[in-house]
Structure formats: structure tokens, C-alpha cells
N, C-alpha and C. Protein backbone atom coordinates (compact mmCIF):
# COMPACT_ATOMS: atom_id res chain seq x y z
N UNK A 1 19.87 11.97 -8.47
CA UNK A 1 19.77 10.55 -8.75
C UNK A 1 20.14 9.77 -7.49
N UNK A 2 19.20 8.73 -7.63
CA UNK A 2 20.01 7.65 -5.65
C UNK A 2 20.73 6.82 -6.31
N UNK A 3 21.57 6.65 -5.39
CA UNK A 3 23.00 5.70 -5.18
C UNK A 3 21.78 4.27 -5.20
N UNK A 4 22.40 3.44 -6.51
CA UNK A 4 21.97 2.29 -6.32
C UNK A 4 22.29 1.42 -5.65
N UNK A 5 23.52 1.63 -4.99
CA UNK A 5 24.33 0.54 -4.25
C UNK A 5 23.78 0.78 -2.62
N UNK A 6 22.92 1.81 -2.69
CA UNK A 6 22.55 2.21 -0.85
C UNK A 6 21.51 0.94 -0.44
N UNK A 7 21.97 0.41 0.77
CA UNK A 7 21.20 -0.50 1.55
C UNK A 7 19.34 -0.07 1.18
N UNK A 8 18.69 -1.00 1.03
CA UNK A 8 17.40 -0.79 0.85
C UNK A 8 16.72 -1.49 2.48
N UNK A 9 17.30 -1.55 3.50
CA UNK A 9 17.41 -1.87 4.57
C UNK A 9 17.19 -0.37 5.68
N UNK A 10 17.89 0.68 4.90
CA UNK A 10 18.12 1.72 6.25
C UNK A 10 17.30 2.62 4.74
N UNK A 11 16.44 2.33 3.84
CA UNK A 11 15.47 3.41 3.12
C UNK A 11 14.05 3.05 3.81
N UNK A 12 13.49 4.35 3.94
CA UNK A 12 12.23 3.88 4.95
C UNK A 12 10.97 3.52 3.60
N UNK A 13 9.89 3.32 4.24
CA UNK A 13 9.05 2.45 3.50
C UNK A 13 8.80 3.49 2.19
N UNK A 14 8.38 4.95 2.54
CA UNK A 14 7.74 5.66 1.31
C UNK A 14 9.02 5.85 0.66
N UNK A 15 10.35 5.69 1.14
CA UNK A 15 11.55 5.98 -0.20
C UNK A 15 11.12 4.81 -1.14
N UNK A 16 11.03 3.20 0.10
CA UNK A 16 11.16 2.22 -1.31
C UNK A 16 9.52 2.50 -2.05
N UNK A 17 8.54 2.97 -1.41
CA UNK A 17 7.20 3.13 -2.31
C UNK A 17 7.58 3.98 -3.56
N UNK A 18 8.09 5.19 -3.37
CA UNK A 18 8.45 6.14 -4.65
C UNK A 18 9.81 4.90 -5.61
N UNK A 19 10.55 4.32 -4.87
CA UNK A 19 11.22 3.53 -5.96
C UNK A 19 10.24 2.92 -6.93
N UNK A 20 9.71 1.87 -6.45
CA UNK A 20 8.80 0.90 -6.96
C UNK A 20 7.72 2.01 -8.31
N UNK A 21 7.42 3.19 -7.61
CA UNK A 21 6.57 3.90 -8.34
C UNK A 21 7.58 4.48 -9.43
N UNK A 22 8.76 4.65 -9.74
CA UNK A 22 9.45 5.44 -10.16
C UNK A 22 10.35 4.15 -11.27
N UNK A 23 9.60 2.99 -11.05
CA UNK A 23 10.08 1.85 -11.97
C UNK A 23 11.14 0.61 -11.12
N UNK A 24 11.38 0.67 -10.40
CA UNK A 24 12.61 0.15 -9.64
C UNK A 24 11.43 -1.15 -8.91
N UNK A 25 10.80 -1.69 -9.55
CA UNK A 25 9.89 -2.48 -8.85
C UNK A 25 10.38 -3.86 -7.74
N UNK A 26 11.54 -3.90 -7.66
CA UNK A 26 12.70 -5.09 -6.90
C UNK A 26 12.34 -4.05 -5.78
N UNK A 27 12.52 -2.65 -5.74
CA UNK A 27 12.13 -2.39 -3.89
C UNK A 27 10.99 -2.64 -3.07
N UNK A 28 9.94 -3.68 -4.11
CA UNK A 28 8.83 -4.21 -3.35
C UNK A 28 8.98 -5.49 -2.55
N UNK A 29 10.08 -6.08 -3.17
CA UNK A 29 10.51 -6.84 -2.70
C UNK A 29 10.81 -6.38 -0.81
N UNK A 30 12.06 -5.44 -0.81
CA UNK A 30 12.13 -4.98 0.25
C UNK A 30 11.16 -4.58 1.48
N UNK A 31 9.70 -3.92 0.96
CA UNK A 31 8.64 -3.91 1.78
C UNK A 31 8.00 -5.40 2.14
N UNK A 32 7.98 -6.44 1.51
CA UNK A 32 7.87 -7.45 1.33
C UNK A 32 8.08 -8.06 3.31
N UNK A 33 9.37 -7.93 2.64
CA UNK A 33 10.39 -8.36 3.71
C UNK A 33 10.33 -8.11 5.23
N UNK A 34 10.31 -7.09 4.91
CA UNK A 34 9.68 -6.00 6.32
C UNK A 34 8.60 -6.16 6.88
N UNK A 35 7.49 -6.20 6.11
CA UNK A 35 5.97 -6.71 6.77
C UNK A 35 5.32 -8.34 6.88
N UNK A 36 6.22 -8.75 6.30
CA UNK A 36 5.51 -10.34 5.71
C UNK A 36 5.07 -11.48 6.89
N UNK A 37 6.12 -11.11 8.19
CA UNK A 37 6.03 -12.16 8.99
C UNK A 37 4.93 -11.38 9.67
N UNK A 38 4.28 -10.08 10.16
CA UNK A 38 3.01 -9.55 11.13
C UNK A 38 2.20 -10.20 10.16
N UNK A 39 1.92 -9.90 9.14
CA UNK A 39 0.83 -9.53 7.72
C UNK A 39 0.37 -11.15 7.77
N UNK A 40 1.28 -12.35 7.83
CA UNK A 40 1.42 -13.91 7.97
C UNK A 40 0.59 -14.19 9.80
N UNK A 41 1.36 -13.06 10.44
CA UNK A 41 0.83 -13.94 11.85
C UNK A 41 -0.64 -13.20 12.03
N UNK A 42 -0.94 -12.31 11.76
CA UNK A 42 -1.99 -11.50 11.79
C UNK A 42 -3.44 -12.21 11.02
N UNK A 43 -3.08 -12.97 9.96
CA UNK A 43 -3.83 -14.10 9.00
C UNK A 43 -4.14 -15.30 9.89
N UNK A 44 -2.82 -15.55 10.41
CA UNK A 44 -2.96 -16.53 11.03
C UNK A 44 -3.81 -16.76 12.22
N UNK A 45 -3.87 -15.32 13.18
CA UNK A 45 -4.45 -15.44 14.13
C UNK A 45 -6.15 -15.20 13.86
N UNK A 46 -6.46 -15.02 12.82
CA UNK A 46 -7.53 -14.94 12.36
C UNK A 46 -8.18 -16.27 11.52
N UNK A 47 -7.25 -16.47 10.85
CA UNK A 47 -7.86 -17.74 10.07
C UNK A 47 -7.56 -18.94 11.09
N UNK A 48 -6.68 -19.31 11.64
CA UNK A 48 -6.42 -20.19 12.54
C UNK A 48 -5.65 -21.47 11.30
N UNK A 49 -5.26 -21.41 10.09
CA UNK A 49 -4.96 -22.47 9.68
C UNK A 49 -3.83 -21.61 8.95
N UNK A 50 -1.93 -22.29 8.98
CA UNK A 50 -1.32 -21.58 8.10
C UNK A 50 -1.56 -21.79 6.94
N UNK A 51 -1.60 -22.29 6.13
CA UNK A 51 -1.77 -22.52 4.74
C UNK A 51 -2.96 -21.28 3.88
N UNK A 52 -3.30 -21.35 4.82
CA UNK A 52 -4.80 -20.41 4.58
C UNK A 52 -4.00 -19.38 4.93
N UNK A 53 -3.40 -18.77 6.06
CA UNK A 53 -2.99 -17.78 6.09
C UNK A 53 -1.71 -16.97 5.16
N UNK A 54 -1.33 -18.01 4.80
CA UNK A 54 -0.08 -17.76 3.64
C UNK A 54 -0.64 -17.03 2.45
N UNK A 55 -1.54 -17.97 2.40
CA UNK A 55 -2.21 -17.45 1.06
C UNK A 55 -2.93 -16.17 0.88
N UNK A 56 -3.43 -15.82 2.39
CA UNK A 56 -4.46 -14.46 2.50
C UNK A 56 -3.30 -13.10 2.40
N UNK A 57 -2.25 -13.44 3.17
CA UNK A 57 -1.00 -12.47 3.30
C UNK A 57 -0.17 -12.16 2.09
N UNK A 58 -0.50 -13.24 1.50
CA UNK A 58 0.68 -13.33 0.04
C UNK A 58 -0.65 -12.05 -0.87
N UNK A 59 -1.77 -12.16 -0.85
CA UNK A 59 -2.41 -12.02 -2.07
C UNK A 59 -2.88 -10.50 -1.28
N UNK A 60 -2.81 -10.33 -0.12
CA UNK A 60 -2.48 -8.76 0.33
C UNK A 60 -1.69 -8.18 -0.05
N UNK A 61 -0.24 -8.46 -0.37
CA UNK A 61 0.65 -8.05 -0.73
C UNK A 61 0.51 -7.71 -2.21
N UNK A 62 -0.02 -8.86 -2.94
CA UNK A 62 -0.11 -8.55 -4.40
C UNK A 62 -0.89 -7.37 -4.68
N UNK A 63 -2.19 -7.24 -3.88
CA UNK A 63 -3.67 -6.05 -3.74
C UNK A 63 -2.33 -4.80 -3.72
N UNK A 64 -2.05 -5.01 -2.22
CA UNK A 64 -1.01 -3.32 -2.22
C UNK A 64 -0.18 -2.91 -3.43
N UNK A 65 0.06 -4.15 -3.98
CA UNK A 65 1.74 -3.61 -4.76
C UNK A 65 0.55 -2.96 -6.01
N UNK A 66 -0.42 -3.76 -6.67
CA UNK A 66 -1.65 -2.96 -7.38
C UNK A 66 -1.78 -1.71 -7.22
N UNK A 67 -1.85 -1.43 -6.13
CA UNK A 67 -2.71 -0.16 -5.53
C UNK A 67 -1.66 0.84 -5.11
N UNK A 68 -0.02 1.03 -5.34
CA UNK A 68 0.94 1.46 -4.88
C UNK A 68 0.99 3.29 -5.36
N UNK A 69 -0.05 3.63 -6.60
CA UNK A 69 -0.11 4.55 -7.09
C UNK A 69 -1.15 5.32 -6.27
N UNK A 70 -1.98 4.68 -5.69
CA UNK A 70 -3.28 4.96 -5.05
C UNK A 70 -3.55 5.07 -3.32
N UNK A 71 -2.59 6.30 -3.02
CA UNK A 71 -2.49 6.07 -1.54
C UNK A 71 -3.62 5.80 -0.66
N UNK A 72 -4.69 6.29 -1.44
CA UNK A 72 -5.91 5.78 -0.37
C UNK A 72 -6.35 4.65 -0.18
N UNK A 73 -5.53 3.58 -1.11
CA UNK A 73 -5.77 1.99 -1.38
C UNK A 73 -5.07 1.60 -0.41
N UNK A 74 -3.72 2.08 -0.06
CA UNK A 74 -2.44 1.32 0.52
C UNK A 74 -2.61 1.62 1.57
N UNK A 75 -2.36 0.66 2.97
CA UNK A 75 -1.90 0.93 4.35
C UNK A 75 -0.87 2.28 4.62
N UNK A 76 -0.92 2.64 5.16
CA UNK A 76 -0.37 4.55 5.72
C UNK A 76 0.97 3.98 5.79
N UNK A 77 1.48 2.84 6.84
CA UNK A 77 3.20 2.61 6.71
C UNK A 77 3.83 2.61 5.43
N UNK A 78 3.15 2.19 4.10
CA UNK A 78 4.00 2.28 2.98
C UNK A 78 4.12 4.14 2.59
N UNK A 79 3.53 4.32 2.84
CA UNK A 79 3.81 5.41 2.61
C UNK A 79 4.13 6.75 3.59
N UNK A 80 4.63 6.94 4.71
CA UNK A 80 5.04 7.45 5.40
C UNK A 80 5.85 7.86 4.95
N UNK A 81 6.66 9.17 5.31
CA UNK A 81 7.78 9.64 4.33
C UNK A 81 7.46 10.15 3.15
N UNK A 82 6.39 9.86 2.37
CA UNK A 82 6.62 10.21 0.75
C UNK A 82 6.55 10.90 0.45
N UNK A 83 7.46 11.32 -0.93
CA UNK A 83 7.47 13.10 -1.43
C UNK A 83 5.79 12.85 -2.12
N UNK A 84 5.61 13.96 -1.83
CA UNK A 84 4.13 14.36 -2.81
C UNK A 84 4.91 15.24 -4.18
């Protein structure tokens, strides 16, 4: 069983992916966190307008957290690490 009290800070991305998959869905939060400001500037440098880009990054995030069962859906960093 994991220590609930362990930093979700020093768990790498596929620990918090198997959380989230394993019911603990608050460790999406944590991936969240971690990618949000590239995932935001990366929109941005493409769309050229923030508002627009907020919105493209936010609703990426929602697609992945969907697709969290489905590694061939998800970007490879969430899941790095993961037990098979």
C-alpha cells in the first residue's frame, strides 16, 4: 500500500498515472501542475492569442485525463515509469 502522506512532488509522472488509474484521481491534479505552464506556452506560441491558448491547453488536459487508461492516447511523459 503507498504512504498517503508521501509528497506527490518527488512521485514521477507514471506513479501519479497508476494513482489516478487506481482511483486516487486528485494525482491528476499533480500532472496538471507539472505540465500546464509548457502545454499553455506551447498554445500560445501557436495560436498567438492567450485566451485561446488557455482554452486549447486546458481541454488537452481534459482529452489526456480521458485517455489515461489508453497509453497509446496519452503523451509518453505520463507514463514513463509505469508498472505494466
Amino acid at each position: 500500500m503507498m504512504d498517503s502522506g508521501r509528497n506527490q512532488s518527488l512521485e514521477s509522472d507514471g506513479e501519479l498515472v497508476n494513482q489516478v488509474l487506481s482511483g486516487r484521481t486528485m494525482a491528476y491534479t499533480e500532472l496538471v501542475r507539472r505540465y500546464e505552464t509548457a502545454a499553455r506556452a506551447i498554445a500560445l506560441g501557436v495560436l498567438g492569442d492567450r485566451h485561446e491558448a488557455e482554452d486549447v491547453s486546458q481541454e488537452a488536459f481534459v482529452q489526456a485525463y480521458r485517455k489515461l487508461d489508453r497509453p497509446d492516447q496519452v503523451p509518453a511523459y505520463f507514463h514513463s515509469g509505469r508498472s505494466r
